[in-house]
N, C-alpha and C. Protein backbone atom coordinates (compact mmCIF):
# COMPACT_ATOMS: atom_id res chain seq x y z
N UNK A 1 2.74 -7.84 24.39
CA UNK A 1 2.11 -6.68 23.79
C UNK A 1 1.36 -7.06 22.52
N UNK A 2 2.26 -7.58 21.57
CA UNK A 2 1.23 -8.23 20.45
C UNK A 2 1.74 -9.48 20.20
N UNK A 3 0.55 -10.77 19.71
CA UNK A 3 0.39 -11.53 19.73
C UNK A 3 -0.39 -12.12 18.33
N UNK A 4 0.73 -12.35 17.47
CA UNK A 4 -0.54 -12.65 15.97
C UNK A 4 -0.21 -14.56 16.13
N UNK A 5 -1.45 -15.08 15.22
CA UNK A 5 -1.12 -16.41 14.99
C UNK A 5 -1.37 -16.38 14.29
N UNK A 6 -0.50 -17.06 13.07
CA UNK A 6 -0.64 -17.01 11.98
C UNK A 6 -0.90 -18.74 11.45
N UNK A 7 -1.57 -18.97 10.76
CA UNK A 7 -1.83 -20.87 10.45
C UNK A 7 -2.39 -20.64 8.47
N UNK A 8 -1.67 -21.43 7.98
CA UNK A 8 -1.64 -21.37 6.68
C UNK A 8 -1.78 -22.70 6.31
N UNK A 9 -1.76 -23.22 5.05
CA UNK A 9 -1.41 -24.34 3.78
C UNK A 9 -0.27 -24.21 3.40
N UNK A 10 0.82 -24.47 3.28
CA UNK A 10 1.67 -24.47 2.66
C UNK A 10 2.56 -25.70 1.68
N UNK A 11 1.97 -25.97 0.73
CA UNK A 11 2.91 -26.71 -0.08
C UNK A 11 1.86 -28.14 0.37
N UNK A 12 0.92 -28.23 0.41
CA UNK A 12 -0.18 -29.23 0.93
C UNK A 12 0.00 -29.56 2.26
N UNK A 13 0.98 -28.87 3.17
CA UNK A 13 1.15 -29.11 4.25
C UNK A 13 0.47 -27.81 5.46
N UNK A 14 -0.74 -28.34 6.72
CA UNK A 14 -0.56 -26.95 7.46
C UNK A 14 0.17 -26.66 8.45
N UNK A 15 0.33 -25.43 8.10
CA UNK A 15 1.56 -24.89 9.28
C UNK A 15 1.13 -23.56 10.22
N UNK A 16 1.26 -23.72 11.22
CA UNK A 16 0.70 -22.41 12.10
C UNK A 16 1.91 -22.28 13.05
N UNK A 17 1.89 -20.72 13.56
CA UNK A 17 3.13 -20.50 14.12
C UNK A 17 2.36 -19.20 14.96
N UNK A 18 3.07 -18.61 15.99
CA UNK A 18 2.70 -17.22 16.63
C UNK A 18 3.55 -16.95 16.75
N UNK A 19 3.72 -15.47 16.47
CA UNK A 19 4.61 -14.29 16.62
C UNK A 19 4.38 -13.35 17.73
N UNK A 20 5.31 -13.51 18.78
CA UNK A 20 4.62 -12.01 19.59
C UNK A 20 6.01 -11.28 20.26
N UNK A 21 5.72 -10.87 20.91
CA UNK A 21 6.76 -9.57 21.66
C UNK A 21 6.82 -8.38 21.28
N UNK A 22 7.62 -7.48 22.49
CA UNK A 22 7.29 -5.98 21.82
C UNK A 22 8.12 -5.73 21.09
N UNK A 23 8.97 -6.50 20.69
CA UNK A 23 9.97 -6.39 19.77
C UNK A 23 9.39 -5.95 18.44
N UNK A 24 8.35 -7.04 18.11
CA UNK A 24 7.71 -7.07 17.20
C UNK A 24 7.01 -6.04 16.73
N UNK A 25 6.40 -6.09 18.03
CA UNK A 25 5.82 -4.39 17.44
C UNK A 25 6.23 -2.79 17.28
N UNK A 26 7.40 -2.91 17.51
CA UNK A 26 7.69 -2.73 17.47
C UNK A 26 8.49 -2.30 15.79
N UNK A 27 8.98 -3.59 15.61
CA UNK A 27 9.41 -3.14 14.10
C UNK A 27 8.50 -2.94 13.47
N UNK A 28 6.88 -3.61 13.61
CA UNK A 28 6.12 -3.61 12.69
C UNK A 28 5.57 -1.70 12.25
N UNK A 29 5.77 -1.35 13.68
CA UNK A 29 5.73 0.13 13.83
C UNK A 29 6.48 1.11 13.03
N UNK A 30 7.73 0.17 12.90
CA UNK A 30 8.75 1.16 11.98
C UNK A 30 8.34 0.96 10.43
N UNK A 31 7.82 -0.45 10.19
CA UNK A 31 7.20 -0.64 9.03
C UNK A 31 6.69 0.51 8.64
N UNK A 32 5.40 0.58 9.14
CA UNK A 32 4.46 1.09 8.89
C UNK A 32 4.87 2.55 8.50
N UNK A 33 5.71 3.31 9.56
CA UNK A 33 5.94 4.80 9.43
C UNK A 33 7.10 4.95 8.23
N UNK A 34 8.13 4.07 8.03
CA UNK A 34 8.72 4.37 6.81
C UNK A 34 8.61 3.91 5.26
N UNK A 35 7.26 3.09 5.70
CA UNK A 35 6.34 2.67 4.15
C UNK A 35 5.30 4.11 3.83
N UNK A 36 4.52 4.68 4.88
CA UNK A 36 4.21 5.57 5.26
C UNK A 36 4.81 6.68 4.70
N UNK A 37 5.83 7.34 5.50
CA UNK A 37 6.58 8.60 4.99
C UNK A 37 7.05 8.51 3.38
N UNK A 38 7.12 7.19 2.78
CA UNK A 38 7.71 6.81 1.57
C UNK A 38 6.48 7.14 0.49
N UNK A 39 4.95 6.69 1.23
CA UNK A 39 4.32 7.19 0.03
C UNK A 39 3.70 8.76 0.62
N UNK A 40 4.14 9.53 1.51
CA UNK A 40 3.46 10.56 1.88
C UNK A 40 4.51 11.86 1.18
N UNK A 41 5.51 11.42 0.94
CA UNK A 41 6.47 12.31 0.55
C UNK A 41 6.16 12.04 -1.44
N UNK A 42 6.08 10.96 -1.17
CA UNK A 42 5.77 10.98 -2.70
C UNK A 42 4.57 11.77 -3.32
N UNK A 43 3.61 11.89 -2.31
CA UNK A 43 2.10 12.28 -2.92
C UNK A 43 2.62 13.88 -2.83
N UNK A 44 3.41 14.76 -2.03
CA UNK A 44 3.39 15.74 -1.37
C UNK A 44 4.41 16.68 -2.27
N UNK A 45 5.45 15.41 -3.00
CA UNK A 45 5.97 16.17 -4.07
C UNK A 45 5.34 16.44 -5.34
N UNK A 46 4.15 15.76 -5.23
CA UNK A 46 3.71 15.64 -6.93
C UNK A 46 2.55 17.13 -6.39
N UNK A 47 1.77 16.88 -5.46
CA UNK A 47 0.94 18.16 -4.91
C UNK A 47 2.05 19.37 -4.74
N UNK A 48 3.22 19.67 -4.40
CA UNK A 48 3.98 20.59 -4.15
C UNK A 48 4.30 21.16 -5.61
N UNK A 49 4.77 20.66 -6.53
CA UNK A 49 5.01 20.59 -8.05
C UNK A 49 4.16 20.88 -9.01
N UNK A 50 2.66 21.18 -8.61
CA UNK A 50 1.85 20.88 -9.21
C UNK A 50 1.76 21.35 -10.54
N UNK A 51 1.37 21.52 -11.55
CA UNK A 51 0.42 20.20 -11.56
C UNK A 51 1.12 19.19 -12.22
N UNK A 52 0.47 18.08 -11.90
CA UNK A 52 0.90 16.11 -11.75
C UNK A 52 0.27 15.72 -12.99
N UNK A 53 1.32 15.70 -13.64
CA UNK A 53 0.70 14.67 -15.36
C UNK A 53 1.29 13.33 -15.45
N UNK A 54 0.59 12.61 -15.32
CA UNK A 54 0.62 11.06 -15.38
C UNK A 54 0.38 10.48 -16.74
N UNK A 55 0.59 11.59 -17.55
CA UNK A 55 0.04 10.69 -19.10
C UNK A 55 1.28 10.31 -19.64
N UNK A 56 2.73 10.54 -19.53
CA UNK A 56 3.70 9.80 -19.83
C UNK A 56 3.72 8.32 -19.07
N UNK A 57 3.03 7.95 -17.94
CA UNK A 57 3.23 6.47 -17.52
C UNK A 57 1.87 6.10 -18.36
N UNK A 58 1.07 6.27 -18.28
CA UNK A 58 -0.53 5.71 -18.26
C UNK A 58 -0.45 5.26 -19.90
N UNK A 59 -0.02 6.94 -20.69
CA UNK A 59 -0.46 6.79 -21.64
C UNK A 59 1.24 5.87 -22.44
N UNK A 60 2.35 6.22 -22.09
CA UNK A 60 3.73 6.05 -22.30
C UNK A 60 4.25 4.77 -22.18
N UNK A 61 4.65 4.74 -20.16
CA UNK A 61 5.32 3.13 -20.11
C UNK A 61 4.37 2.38 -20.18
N UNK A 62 2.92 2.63 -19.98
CA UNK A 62 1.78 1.47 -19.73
C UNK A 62 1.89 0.79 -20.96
N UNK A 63 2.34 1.10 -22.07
CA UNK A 63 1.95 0.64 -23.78
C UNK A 63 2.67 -0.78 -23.87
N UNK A 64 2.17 -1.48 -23.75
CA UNK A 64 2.96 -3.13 -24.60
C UNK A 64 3.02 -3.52 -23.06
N UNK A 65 2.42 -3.17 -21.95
CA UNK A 65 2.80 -3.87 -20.85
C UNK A 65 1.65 -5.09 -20.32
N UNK A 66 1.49 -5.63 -19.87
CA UNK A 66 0.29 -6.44 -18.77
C UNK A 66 -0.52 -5.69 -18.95
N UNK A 67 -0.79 -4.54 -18.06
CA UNK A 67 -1.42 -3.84 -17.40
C UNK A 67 -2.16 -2.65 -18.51
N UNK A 68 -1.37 -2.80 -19.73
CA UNK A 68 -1.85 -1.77 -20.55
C UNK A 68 -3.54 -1.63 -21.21
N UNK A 69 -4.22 -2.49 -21.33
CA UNK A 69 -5.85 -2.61 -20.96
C UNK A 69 -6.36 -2.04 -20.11
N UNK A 70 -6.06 -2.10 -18.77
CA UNK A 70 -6.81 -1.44 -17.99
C UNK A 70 -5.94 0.45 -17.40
N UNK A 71 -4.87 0.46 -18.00
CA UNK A 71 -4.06 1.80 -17.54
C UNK A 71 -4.68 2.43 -18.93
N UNK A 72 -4.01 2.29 -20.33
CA UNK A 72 -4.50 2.84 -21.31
C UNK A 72 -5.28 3.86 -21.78
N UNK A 73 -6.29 3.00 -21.09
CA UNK A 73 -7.73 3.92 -21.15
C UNK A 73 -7.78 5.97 -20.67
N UNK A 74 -6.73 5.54 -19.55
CA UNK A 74 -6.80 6.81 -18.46
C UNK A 74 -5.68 7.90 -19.10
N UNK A 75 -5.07 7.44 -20.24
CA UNK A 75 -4.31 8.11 -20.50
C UNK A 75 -4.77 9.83 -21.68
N UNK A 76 -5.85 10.01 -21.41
CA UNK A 76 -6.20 10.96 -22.28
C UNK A 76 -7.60 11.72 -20.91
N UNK A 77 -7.87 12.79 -21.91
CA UNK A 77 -9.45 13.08 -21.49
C UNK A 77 -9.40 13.52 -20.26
N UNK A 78 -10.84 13.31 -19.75
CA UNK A 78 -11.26 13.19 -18.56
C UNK A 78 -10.58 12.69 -17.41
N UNK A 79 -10.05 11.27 -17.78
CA UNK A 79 -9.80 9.91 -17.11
C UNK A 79 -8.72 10.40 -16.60
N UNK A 80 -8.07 11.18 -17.34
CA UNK A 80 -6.32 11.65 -17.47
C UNK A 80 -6.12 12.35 -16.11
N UNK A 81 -7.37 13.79 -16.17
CA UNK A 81 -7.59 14.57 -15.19
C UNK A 81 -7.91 13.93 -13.68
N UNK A 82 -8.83 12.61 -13.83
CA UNK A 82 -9.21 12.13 -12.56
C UNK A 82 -7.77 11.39 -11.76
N UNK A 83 -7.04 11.02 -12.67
CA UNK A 83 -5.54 10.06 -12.34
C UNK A 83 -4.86 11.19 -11.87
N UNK A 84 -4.68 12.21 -12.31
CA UNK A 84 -3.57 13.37 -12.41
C UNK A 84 -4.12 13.71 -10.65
N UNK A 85 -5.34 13.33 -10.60
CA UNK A 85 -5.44 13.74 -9.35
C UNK A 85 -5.27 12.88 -7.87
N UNK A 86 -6.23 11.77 -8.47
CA UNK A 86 -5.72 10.76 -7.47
C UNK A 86 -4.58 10.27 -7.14
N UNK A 87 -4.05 10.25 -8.15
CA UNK A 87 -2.36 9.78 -7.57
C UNK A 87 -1.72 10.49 -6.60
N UNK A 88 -1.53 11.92 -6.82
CA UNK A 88 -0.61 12.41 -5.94
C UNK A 88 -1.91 12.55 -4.22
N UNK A 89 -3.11 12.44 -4.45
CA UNK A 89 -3.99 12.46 -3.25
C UNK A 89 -4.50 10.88 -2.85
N UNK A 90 -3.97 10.25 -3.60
CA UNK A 90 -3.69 8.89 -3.10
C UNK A 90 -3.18 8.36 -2.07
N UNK A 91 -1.67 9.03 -2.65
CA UNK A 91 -0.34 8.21 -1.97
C UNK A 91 -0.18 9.24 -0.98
N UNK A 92 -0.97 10.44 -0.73
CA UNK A 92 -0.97 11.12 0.51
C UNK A 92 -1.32 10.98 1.36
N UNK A 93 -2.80 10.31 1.07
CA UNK A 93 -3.27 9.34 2.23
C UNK A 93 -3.17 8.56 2.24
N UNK A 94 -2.54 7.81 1.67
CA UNK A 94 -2.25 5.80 2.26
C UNK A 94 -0.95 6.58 3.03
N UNK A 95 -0.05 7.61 2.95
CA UNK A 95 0.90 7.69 3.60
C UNK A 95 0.67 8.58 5.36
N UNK A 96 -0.26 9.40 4.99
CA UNK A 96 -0.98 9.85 5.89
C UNK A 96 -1.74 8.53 6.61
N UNK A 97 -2.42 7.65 6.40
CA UNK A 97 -3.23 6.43 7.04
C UNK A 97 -1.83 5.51 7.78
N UNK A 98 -0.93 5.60 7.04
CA UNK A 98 0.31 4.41 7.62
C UNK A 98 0.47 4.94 8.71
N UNK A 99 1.18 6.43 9.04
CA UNK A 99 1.69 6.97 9.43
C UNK A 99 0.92 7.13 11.12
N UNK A 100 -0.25 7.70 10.94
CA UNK A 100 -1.46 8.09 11.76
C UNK A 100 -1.50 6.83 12.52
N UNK A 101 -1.38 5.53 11.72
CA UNK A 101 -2.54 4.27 12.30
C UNK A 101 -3.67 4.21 11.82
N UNK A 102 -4.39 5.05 10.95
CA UNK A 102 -5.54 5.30 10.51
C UNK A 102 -6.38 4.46 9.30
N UNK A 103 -7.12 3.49 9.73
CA UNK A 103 -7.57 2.54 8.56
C UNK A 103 -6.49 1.71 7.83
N UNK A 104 -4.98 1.47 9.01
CA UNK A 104 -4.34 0.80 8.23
C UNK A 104 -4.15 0.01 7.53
N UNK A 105 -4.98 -1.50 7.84
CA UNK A 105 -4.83 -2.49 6.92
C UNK A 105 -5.54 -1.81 5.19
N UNK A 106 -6.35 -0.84 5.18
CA UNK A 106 -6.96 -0.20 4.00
C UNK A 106 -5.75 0.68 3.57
N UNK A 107 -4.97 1.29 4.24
CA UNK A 107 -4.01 1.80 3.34
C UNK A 107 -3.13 1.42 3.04
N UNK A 108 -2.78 0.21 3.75
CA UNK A 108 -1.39 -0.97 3.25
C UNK A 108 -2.45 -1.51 1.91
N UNK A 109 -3.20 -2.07 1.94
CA UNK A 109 -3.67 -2.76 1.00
C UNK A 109 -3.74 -1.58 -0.19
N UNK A 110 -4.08 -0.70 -0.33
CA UNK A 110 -3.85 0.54 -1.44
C UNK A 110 -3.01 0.79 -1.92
N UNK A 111 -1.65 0.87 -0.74
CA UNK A 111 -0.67 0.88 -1.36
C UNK A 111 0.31 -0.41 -2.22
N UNK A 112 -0.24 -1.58 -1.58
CA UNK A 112 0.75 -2.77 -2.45
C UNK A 112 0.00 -2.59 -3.85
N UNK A 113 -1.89 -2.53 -3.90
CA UNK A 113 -1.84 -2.03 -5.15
C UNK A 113 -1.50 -1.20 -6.14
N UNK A 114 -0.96 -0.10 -5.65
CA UNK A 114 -0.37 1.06 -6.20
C UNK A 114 1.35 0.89 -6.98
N UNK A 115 1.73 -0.28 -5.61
CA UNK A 115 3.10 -0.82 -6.08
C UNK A 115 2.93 -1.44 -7.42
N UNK A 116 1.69 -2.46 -7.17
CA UNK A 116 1.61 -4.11 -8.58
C UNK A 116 1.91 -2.71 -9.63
N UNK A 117 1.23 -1.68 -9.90
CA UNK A 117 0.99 -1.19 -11.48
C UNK A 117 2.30 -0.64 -10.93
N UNK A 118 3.02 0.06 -10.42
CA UNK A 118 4.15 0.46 -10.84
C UNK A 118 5.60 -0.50 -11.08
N UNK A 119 5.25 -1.44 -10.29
CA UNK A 119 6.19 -2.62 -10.04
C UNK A 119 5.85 -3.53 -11.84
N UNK A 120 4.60 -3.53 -13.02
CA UNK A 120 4.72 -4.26 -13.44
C UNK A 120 4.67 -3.25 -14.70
N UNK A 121 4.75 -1.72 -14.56
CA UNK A 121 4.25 -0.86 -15.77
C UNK A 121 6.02 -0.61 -15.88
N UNK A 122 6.73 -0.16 -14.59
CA UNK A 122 8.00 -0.24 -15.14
C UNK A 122 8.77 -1.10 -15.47
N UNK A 123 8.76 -2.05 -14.53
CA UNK A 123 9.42 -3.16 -15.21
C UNK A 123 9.69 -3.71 -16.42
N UNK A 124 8.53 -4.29 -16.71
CA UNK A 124 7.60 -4.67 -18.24
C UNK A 124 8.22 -3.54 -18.97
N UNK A 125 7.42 -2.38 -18.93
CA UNK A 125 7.71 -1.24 -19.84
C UNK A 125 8.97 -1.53 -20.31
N UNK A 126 9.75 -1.55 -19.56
CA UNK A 126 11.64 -0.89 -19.02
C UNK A 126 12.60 -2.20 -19.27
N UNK A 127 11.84 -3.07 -20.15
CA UNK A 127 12.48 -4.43 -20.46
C UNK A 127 12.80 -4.94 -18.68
N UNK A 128 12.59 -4.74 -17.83
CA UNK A 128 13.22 -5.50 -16.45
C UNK A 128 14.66 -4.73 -16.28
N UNK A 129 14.97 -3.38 -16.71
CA UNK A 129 16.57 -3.15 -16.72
C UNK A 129 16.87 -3.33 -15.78
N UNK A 130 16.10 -3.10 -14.29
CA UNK A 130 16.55 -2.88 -13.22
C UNK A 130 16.23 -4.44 -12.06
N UNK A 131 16.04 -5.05 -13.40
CA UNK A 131 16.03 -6.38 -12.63
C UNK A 131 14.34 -6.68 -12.15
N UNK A 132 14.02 -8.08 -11.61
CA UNK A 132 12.96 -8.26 -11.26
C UNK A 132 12.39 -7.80 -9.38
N UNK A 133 13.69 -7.95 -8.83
CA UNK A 133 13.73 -7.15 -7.79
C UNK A 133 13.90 -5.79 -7.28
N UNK A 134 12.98 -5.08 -7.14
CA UNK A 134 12.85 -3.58 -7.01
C UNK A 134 12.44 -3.22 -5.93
N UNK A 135 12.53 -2.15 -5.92
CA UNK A 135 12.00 -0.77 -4.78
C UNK A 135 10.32 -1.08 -4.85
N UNK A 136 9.84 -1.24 -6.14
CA UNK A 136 8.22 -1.65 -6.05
C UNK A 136 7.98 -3.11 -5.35
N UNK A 137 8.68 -3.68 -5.78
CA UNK A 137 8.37 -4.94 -4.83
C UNK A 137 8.40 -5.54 -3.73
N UNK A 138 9.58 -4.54 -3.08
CA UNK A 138 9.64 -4.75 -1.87
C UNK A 138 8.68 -3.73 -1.29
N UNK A 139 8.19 -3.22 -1.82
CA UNK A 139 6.80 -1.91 -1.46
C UNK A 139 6.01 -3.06 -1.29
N UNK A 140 5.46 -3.74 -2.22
CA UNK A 140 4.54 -4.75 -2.36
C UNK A 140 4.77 -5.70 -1.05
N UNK A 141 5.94 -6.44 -0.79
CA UNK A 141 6.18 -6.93 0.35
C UNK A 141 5.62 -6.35 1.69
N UNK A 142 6.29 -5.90 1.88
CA UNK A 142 6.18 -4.05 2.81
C UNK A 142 4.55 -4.22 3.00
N UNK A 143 4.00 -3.64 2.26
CA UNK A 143 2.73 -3.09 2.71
C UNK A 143 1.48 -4.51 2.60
N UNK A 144 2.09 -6.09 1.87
CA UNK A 144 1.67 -7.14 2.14
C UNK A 144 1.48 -7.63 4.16
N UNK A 145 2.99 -7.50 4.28
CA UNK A 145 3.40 -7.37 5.78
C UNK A 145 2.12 -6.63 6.55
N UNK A 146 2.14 -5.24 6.64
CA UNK A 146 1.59 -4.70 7.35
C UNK A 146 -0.01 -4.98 7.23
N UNK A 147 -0.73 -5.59 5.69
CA UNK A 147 -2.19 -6.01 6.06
C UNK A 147 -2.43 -7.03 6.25
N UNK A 148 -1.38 -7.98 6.20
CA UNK A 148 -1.33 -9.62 7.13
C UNK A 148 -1.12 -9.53 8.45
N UNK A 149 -0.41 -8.78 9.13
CA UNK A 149 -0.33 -8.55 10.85
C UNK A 149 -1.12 -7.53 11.08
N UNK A 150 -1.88 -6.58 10.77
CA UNK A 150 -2.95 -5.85 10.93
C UNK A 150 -1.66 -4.59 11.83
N UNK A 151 -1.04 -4.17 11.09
CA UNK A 151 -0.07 -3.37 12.06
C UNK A 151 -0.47 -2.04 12.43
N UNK A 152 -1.75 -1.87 12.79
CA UNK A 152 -1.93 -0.59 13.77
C UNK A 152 -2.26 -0.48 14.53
N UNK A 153 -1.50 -1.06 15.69
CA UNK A 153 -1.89 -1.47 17.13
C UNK A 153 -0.91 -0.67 18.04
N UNK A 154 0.88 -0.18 17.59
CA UNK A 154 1.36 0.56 18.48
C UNK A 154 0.95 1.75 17.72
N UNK A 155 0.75 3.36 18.96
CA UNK A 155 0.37 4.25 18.56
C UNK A 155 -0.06 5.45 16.94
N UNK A 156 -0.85 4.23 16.78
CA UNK A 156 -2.48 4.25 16.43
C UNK A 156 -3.31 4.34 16.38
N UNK A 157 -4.19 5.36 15.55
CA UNK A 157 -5.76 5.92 15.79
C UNK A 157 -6.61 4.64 15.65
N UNK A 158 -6.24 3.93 14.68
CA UNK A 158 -6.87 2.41 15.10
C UNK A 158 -7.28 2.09 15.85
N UNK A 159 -6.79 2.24 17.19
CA UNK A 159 -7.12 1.70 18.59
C UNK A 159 -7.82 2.19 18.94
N UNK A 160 -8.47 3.04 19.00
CA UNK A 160 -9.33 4.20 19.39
C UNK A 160 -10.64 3.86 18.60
N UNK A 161 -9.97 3.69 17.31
CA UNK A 161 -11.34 3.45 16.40
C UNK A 161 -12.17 2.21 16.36
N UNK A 162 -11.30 1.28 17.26
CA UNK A 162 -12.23 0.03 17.48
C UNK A 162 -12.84 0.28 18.41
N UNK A 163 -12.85 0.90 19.33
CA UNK A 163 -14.15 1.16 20.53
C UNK A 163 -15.20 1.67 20.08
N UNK A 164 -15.03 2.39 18.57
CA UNK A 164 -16.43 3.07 18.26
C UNK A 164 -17.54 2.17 17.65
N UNK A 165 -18.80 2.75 17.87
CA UNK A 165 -19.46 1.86 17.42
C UNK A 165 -19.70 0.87 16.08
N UNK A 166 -19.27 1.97 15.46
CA UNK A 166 -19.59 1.59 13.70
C UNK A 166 -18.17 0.50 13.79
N UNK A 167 -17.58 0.02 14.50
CA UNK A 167 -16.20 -1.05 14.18
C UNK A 167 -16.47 -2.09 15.11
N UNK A 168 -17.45 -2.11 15.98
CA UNK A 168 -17.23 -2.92 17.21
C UNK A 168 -18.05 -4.22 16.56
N UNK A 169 -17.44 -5.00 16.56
CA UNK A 169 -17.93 -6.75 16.12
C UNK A 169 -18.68 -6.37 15.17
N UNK A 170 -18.16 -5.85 13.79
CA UNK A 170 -18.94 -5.74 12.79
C UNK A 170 -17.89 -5.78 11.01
N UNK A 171 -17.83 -5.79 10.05
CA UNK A 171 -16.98 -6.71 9.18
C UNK A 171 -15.64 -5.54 8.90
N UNK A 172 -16.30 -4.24 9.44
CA UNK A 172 -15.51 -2.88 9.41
C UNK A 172 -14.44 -2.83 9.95
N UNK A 173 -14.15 -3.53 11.22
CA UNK A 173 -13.09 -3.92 12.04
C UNK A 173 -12.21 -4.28 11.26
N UNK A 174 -11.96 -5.00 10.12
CA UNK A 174 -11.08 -5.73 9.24
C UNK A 174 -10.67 -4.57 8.59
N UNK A 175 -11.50 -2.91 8.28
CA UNK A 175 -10.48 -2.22 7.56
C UNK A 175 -9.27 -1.78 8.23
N UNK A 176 -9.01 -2.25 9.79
CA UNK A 176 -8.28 -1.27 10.79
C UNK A 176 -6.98 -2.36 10.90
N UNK A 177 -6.06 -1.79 11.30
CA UNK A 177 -4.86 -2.78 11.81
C UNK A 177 -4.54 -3.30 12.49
């Protein structure tokens, strides 16, 4: 059923290997829908709650962190309003896209970014209390997984969407799973 090959560098050495069975796709399926439901419930409580103020992270834990240069900025104003919004309509659709099959490798990839700033704004922020291994990082893992095996191949709008024209042997194909 699926069939990835995977061939890398590793450690100056190359190594290639294939993965297949429906086993596989199996889990990769479950991946997807409970990385999925994880950020669709998240976006759905902050839209349910409304309204979503993000200026305690942006403007709050972001301060003294890595990341605080480029979060900083968003923590006031305008910027404040555009975050307050995207976030919770963010993580609705990368959770909505997991879920569907829909542009997956684009919404796994959205979401591990979504993890890095939370995975390095709390952490950092939060002295590491909770250790360097987290719920964000294994998000990061997680949704690494799913845009390295392109996981929207079991029931998936993906599949559908590569027959159309605008995807067929053209660089667009790479946003799908």
């Amino acid at each position: 059923m699926s069939t990835q090959s995977i061939r890398t560098r590793f450690l100056g050495t190359e190594t290639s290997f294939s993965v297949s069975g429906t086993w596989l796709s199996y889990w990769i399926l479950l991946l997807r829908l409970t990385s999925g439901w994880w950020l669709l419930h998240a976006g759905l409580d902050k839209i349910w709650a409304w309204p979503f103020d993000a200026s305690w992270f942006v403007g709050g834990a972001a301060q003294g962190t890595i990341l605080a240069p480029f979060v900083t900025p968003f923590s006031d104003g305008i910027l404040l309003s555009v975050v307050n919004v995207a976030v919770p309509l963010g993580q609705t659709a990368i959770g909505l896209g997991l879920i569907l099959g829909v542009l997956t490798r684009t919404a796994a990839f959205f979401g591990a970014v979504l993890m890095l700033f939370f995975y390095f704004i709390n952490g950092y922020g939060g002295g590491w209390a909770h250790g360097l291994v987290t719920a964000e990082l294994l998000g990061i893992m997680v949704f690494g997984t799913i845009v390295a095996l392109g996981a929207g191949g079991v029931l998936a709008v993906d599949n559908r969407l590569r027959e159309m024209a605008p995807f067929e042997n053209t660089r667009l194909r790479r946003l799908l799973g």
